[in-house]
N, C-alpha and C. Protein backbone atom coordinates (compact mmCIF):
# COMPACT_ATOMS: atom_id res chain seq x y z
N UNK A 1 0.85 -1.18 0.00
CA UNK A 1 0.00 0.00 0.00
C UNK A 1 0.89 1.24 0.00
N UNK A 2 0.34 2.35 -0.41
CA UNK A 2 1.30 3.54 -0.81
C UNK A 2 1.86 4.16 0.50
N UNK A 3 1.27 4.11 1.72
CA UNK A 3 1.46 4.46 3.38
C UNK A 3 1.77 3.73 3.83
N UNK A 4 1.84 2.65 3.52
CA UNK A 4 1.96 1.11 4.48
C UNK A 4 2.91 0.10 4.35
N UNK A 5 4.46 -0.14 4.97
CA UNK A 5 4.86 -1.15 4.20
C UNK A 5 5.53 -2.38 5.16
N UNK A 6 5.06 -3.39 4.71
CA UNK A 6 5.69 -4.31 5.74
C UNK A 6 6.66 -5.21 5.35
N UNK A 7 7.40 -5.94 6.34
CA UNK A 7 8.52 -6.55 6.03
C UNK A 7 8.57 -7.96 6.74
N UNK A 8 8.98 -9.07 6.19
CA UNK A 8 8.91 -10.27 7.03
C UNK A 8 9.90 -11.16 6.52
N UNK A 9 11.25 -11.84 7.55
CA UNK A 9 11.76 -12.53 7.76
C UNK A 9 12.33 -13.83 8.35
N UNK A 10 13.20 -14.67 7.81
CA UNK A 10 13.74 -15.60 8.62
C UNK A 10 15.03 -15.94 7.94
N UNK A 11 16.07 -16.03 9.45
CA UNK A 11 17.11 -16.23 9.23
C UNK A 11 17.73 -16.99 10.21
N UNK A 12 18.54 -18.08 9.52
CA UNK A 12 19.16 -19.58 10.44
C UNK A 12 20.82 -19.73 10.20
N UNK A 13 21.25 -19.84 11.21
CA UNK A 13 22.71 -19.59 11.60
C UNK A 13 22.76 -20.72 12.05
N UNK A 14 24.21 -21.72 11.84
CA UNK A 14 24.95 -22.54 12.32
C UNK A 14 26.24 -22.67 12.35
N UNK A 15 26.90 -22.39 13.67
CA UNK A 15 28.31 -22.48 14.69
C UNK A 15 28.51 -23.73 14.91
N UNK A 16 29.76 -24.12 14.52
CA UNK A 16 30.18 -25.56 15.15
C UNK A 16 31.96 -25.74 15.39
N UNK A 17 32.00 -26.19 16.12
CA UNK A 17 33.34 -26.82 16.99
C UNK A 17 33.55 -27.94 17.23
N UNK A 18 34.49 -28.66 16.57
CA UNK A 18 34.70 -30.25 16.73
C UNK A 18 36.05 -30.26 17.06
N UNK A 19 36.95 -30.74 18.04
CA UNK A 19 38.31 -30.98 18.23
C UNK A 19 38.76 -32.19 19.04
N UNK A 20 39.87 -32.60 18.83
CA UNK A 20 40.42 -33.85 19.09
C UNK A 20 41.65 -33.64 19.53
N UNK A 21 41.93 -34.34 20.02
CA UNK A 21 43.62 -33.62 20.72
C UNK A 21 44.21 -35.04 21.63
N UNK A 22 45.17 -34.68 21.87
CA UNK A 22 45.77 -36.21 22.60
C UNK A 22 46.80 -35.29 23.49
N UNK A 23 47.05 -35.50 25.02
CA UNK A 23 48.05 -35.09 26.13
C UNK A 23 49.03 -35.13 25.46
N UNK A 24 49.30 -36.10 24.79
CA UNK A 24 50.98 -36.10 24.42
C UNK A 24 51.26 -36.41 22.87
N UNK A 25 52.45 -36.04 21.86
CA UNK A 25 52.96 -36.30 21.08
C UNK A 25 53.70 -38.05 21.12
N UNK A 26 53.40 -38.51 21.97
CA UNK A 26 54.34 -39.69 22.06
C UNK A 26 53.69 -40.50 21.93
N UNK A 27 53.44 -41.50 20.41
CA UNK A 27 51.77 -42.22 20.52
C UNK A 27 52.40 -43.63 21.41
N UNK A 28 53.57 -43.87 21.46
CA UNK A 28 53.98 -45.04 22.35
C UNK A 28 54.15 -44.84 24.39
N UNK A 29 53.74 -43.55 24.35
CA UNK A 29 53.69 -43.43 26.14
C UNK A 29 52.14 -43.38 25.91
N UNK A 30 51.68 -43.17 27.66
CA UNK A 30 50.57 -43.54 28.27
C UNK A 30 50.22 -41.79 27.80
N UNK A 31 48.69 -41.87 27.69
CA UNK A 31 48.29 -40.24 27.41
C UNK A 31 46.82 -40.65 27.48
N UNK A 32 46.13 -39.57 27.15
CA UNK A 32 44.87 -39.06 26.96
C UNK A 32 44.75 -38.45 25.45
N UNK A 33 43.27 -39.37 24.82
CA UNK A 33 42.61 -38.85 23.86
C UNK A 33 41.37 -37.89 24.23
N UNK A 34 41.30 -36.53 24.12
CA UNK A 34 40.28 -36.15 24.27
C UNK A 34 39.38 -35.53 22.73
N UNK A 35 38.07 -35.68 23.41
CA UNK A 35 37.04 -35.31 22.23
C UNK A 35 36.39 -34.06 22.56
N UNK A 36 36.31 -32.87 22.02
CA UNK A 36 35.41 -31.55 22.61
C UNK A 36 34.38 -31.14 21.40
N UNK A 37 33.57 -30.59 21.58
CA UNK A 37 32.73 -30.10 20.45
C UNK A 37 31.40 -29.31 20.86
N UNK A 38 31.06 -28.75 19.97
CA UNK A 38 29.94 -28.32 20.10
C UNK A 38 28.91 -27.45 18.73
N UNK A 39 27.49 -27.27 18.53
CA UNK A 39 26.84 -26.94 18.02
C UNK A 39 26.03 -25.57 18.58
N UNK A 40 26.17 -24.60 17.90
CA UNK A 40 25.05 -23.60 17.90
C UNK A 40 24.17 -23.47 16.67
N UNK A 41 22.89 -23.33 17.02
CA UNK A 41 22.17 -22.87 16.34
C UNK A 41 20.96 -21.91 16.70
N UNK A 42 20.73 -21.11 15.84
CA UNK A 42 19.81 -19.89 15.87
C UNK A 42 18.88 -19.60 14.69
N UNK A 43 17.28 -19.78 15.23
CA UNK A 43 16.77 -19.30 14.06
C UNK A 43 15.78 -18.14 14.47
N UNK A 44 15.68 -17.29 13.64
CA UNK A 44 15.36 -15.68 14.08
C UNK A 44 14.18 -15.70 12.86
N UNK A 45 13.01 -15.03 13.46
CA UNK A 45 12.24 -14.56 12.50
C UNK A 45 11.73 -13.35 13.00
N UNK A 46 11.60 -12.24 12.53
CA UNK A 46 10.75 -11.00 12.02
C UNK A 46 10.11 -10.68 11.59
N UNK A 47 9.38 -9.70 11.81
CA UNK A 47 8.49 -8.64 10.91
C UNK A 47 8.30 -7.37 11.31
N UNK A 48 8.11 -6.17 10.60
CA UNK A 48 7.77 -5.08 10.91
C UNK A 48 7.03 -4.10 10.02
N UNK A 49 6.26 -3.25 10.45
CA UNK A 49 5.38 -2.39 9.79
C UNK A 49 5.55 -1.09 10.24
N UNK A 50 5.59 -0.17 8.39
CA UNK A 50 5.58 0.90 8.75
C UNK A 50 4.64 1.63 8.14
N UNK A 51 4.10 2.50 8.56
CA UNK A 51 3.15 3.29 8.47
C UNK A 51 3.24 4.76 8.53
N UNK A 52 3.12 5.49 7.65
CA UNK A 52 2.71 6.98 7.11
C UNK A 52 1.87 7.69 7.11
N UNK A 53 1.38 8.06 8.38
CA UNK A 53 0.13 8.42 8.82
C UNK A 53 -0.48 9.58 7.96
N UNK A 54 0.64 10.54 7.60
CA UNK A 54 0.17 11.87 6.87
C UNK A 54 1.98 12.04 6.85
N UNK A 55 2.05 13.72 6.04
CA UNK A 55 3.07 14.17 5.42
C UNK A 55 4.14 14.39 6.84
N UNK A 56 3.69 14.40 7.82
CA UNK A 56 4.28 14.84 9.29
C UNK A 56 4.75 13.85 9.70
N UNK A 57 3.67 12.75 10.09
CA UNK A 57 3.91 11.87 11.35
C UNK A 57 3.72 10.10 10.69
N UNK A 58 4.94 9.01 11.05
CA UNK A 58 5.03 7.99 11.18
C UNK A 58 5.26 6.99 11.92
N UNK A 59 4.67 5.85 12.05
CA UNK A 59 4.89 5.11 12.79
C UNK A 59 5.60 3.62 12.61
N UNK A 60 6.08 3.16 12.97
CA UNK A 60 6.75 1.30 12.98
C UNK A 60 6.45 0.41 14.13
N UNK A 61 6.50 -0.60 13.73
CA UNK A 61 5.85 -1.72 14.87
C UNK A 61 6.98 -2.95 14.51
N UNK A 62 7.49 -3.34 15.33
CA UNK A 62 9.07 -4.04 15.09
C UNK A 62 8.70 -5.37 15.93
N UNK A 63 8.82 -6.66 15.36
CA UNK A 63 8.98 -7.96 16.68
C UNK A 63 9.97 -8.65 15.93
N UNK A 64 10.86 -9.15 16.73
CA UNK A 64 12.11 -10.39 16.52
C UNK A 64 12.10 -11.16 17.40
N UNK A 65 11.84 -12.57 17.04
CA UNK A 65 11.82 -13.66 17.63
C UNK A 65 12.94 -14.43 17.73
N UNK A 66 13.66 -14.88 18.82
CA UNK A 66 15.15 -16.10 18.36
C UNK A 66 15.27 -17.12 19.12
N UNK A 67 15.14 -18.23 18.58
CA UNK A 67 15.43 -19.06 19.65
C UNK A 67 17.00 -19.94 19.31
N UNK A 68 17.41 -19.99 19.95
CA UNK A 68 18.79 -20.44 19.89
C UNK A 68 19.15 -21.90 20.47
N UNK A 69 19.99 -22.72 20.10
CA UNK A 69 20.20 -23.90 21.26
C UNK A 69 21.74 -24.02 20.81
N UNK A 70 22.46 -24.47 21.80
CA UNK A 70 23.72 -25.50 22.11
C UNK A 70 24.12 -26.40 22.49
N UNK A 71 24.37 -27.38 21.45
CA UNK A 71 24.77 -28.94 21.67
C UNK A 71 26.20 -28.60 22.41
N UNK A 72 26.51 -29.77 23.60
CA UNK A 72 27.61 -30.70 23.64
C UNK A 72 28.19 -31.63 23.92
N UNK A 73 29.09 -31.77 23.02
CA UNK A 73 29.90 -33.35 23.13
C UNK A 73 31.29 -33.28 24.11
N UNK A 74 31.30 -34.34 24.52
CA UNK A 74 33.08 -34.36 24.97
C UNK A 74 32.92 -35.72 25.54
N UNK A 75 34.58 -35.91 25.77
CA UNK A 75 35.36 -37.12 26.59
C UNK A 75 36.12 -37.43 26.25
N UNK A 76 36.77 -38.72 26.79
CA UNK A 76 38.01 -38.84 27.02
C UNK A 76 38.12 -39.93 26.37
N UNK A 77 39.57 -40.96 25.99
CA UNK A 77 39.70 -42.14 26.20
C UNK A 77 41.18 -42.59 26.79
N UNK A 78 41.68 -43.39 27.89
CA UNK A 78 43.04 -43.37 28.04
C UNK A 78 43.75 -44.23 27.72
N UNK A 79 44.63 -43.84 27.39
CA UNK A 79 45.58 -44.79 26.38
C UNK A 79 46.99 -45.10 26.94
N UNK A 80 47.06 -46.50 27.13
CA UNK A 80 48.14 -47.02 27.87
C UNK A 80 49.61 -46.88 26.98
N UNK A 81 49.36 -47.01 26.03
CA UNK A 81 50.24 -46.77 24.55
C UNK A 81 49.97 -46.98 23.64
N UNK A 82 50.52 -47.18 22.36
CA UNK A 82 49.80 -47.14 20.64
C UNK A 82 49.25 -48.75 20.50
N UNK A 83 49.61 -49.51 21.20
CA UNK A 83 48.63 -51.11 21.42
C UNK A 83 48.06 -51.02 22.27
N UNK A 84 47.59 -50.73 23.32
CA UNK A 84 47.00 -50.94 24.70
C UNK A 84 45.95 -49.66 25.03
N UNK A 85 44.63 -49.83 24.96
CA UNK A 85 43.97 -49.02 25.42
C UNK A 85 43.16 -49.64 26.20
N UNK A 86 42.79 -48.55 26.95
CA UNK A 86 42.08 -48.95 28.60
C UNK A 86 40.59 -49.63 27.78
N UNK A 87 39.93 -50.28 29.19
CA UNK A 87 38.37 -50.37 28.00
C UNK A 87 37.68 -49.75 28.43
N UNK A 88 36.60 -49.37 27.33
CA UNK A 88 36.32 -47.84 27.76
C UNK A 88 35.06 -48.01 28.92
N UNK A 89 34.94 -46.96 29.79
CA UNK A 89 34.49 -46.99 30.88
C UNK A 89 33.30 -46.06 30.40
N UNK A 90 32.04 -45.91 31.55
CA UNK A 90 31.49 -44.75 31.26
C UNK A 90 31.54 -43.51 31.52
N UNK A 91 32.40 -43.21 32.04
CA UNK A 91 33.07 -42.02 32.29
C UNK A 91 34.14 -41.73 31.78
N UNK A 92 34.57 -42.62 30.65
CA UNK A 92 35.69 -42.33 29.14
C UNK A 92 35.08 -42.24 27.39
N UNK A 93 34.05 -42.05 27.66
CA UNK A 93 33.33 -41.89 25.99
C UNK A 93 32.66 -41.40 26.13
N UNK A 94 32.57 -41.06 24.88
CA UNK A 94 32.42 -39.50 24.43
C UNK A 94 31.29 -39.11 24.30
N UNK A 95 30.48 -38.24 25.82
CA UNK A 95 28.57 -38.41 25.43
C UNK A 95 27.94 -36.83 24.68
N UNK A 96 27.23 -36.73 24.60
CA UNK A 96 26.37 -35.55 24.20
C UNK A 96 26.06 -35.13 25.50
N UNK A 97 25.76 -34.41 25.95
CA UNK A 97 25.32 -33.68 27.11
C UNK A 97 24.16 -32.90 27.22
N UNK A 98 23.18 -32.43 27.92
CA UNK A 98 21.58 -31.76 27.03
C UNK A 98 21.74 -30.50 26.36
N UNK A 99 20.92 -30.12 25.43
CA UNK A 99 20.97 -28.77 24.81
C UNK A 99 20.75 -27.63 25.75
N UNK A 100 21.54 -26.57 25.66
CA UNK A 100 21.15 -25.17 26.19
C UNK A 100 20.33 -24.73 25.50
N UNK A 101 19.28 -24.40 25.77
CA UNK A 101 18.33 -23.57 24.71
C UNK A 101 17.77 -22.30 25.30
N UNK A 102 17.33 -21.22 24.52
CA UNK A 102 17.76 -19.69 24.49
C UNK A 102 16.19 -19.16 24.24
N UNK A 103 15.45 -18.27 24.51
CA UNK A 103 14.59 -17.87 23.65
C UNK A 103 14.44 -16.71 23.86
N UNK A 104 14.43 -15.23 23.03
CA UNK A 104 14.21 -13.99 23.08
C UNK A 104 13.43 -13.92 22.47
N UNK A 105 13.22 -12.41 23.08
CA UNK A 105 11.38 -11.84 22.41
C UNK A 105 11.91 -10.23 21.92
N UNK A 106 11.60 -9.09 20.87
CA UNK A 106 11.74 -8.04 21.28
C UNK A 106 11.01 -7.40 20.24
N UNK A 107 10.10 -6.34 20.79
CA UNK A 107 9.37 -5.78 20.59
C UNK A 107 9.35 -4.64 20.50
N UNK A 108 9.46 -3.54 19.30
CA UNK A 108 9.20 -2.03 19.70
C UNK A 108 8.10 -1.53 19.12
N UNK A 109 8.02 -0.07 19.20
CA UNK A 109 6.80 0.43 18.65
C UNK A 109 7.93 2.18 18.59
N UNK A 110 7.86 3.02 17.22
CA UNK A 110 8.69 3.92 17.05
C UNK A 110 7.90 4.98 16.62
N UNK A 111 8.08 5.85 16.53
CA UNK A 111 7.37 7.54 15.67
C UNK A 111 7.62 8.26 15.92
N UNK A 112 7.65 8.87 14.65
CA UNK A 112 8.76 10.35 13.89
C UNK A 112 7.50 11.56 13.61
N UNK A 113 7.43 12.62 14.00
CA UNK A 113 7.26 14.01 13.59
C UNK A 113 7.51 15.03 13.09
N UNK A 114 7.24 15.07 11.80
CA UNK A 114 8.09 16.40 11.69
C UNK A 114 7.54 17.90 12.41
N UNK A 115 7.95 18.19 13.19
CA UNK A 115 7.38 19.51 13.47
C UNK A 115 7.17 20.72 12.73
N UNK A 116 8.99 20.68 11.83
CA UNK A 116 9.07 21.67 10.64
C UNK A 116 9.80 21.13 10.23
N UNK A 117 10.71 21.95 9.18
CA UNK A 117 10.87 21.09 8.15
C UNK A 117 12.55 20.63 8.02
N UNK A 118 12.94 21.09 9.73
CA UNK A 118 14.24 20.88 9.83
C UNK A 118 14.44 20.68 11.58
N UNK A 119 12.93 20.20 11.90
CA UNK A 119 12.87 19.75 13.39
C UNK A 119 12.11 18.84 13.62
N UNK A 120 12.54 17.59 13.72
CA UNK A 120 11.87 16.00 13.96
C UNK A 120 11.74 15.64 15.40
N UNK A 121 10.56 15.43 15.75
CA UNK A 121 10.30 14.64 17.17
C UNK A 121 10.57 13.19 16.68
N UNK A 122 11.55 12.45 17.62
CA UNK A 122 11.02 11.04 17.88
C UNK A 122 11.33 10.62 19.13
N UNK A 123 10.55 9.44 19.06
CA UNK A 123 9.57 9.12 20.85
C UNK A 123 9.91 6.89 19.99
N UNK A 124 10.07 6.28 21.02
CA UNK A 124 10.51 4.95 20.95
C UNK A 124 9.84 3.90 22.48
N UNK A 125 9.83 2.96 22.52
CA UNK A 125 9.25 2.01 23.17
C UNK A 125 10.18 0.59 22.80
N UNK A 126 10.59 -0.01 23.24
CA UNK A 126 11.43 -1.24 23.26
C UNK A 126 11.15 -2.06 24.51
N UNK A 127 10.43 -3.22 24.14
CA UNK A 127 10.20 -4.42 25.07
C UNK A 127 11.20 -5.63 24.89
N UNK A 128 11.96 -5.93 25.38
CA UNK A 128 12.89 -7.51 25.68
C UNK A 128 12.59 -8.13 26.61
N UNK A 129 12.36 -9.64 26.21
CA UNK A 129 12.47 -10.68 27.09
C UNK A 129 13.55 -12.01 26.69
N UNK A 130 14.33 -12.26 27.36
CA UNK A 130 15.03 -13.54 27.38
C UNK A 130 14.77 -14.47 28.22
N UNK A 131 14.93 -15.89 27.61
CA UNK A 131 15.38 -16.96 28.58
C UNK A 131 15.80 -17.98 28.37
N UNK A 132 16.71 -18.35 29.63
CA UNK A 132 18.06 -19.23 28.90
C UNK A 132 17.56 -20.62 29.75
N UNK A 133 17.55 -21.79 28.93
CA UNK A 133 17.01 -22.93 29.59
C UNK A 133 18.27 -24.51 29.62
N UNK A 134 19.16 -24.58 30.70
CA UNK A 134 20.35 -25.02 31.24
C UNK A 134 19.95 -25.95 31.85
N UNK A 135 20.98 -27.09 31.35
CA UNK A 135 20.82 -28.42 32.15
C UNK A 135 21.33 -28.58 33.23
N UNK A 136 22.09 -27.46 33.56
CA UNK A 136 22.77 -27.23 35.07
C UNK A 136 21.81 -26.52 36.33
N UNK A 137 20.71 -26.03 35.74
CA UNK A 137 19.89 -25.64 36.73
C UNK A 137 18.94 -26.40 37.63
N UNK A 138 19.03 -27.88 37.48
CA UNK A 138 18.32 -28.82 38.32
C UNK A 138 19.24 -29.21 38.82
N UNK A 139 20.72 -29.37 39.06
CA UNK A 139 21.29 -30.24 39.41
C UNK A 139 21.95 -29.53 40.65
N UNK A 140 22.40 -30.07 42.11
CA UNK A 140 23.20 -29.24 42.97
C UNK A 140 24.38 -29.72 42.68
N UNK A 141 25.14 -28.21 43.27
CA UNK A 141 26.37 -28.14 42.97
C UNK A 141 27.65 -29.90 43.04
N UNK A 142 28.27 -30.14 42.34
CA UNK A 142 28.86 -31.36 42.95
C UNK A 142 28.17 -32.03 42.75
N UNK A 143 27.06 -32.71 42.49
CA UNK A 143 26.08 -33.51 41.88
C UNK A 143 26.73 -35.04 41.07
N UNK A 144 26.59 -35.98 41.47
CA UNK A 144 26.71 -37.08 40.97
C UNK A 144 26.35 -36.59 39.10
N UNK A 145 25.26 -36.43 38.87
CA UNK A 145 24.92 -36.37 37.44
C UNK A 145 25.83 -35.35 36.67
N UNK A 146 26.57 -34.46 37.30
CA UNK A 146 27.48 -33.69 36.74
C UNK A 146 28.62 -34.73 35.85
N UNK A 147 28.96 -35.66 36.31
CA UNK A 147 30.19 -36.09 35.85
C UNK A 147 31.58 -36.23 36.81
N UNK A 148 32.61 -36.99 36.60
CA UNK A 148 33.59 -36.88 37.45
C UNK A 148 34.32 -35.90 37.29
N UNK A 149 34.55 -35.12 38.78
CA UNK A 149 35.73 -33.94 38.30
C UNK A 149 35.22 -32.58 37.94
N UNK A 150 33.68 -32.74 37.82
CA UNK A 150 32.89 -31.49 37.23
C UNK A 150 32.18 -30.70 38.59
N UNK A 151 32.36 -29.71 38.76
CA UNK A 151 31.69 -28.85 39.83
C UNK A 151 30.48 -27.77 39.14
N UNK A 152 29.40 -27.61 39.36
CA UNK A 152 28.70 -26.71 38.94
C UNK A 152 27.70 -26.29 39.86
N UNK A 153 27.33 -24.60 40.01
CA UNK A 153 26.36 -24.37 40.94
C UNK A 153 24.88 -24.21 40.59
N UNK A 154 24.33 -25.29 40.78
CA UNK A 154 23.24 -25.06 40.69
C UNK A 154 21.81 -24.05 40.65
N UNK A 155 21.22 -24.05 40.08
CA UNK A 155 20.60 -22.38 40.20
C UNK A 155 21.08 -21.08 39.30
N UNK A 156 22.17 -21.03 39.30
CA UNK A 156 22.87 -20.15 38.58
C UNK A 156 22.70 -20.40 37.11
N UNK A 157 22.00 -21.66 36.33
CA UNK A 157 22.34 -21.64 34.99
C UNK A 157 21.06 -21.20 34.35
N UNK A 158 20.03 -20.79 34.69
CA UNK A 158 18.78 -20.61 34.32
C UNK A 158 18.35 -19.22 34.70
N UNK A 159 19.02 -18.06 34.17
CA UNK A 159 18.78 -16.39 34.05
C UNK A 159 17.71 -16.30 33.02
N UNK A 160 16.88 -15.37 33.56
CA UNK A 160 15.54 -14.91 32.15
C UNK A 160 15.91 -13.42 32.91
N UNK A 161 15.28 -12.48 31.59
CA UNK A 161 15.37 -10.83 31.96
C UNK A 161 14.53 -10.71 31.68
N UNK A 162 13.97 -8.87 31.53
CA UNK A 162 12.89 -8.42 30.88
C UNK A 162 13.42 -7.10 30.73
N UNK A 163 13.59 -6.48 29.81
CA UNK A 163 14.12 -5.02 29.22
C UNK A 163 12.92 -4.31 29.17
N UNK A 164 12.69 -3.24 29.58
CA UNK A 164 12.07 -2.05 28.35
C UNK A 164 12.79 -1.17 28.70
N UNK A 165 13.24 -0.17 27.29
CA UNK A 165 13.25 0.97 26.95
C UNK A 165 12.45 1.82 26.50
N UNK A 166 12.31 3.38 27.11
CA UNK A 166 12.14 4.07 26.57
C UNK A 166 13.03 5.32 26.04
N UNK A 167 12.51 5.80 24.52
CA UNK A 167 13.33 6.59 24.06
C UNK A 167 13.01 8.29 24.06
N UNK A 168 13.30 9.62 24.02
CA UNK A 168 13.12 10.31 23.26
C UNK A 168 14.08 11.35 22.72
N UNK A 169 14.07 11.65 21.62
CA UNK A 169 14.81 12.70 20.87
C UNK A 169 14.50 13.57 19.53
N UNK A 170 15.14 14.92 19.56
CA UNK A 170 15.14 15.98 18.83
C UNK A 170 16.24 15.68 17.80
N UNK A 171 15.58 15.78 16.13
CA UNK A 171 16.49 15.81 15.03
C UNK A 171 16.50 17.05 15.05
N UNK A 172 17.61 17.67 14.86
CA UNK A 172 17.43 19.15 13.90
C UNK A 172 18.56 19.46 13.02
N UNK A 173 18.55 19.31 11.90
CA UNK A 173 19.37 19.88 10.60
C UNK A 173 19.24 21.20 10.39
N UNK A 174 20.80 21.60 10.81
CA UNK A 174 21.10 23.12 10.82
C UNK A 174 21.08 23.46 8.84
């Protein structure tokens, strides 16, 4: 429409980290194989509308959605030397661990005035919400289900916020 224009998206991102490594260069001494890795992913969708109320005054209406998650992998295997490896235990191979998963919200609402023809009002509104959903947040600290050797504090992995902003400001082109 000639006043009216809207916009709508989606966009998907993927991060990844895979590494392998061994304690030592010496494949005939005793060492450690380790496995690390991990996956991000993010998919974001949008839309927004803008609107031209008259020759003066406009408005926009903005939402972005994202939800995000993170895989990971790791472990170990130990190796007595280049013939002899331990057998593997369950606390030496290599597991997946649960996804972190993410979800934001954000919301504005914007509008412009011209007062004259070289003095613009604008006035803004911005709503955020996050929340981060961690497999470390059920578990107490030291926790058997952590793993051997792993310390984590419980409670601490599960943060959500809530933002708003408000805006205002004077354009003026001298």
């Amino acid at each position: 429409m000639k006043n009216l224009t809207a916009h709508l998206y989606y966009e998907f991102q993927e991060m990844f980290l895979d590494e392998k490594f061994a304690t030592s260069n010496n494949v005939a001494a005793n060492h450690t194989d380790w496995t690390l890795g991990n996956k991000d992913t993010v998919h974001t969708v949008g839309a927004s509308i803008d609107w031209r109320i008259n020759d003066k005054a406009k408005l926009k209406l903005a939402d972005n959605l994202s939800y995000g998650a993170t895989a990971f992998t790791e472990g170990y295997m130990l190796v007595n030397s280049a013939t002899t490896v331990q057998p593997p235990l369950p606390a030496n191979i290599v597991s997946p661990l649960p996804d972190q998963k993410t979800l934001t919200n954000s919301v504005s609402l914007t509008g412009e005035y011209k007062l004259r023809e070289n003095v613009i009002l604008l006035a803004s509104y911005a709503f955020e919400r996050g929340s981060l959903n961690d497999y470390l947040y059920g578990q107490a600290a030291g926790s058997a289900s952590n793993g051997a050797n792993v310390l984590s504090l419980g409670g601490d992995g599960n943060p959500s916020y809530s933002v708003h902003v408000l805006g205002a400001a004077v354009r003026v082109k001298w």
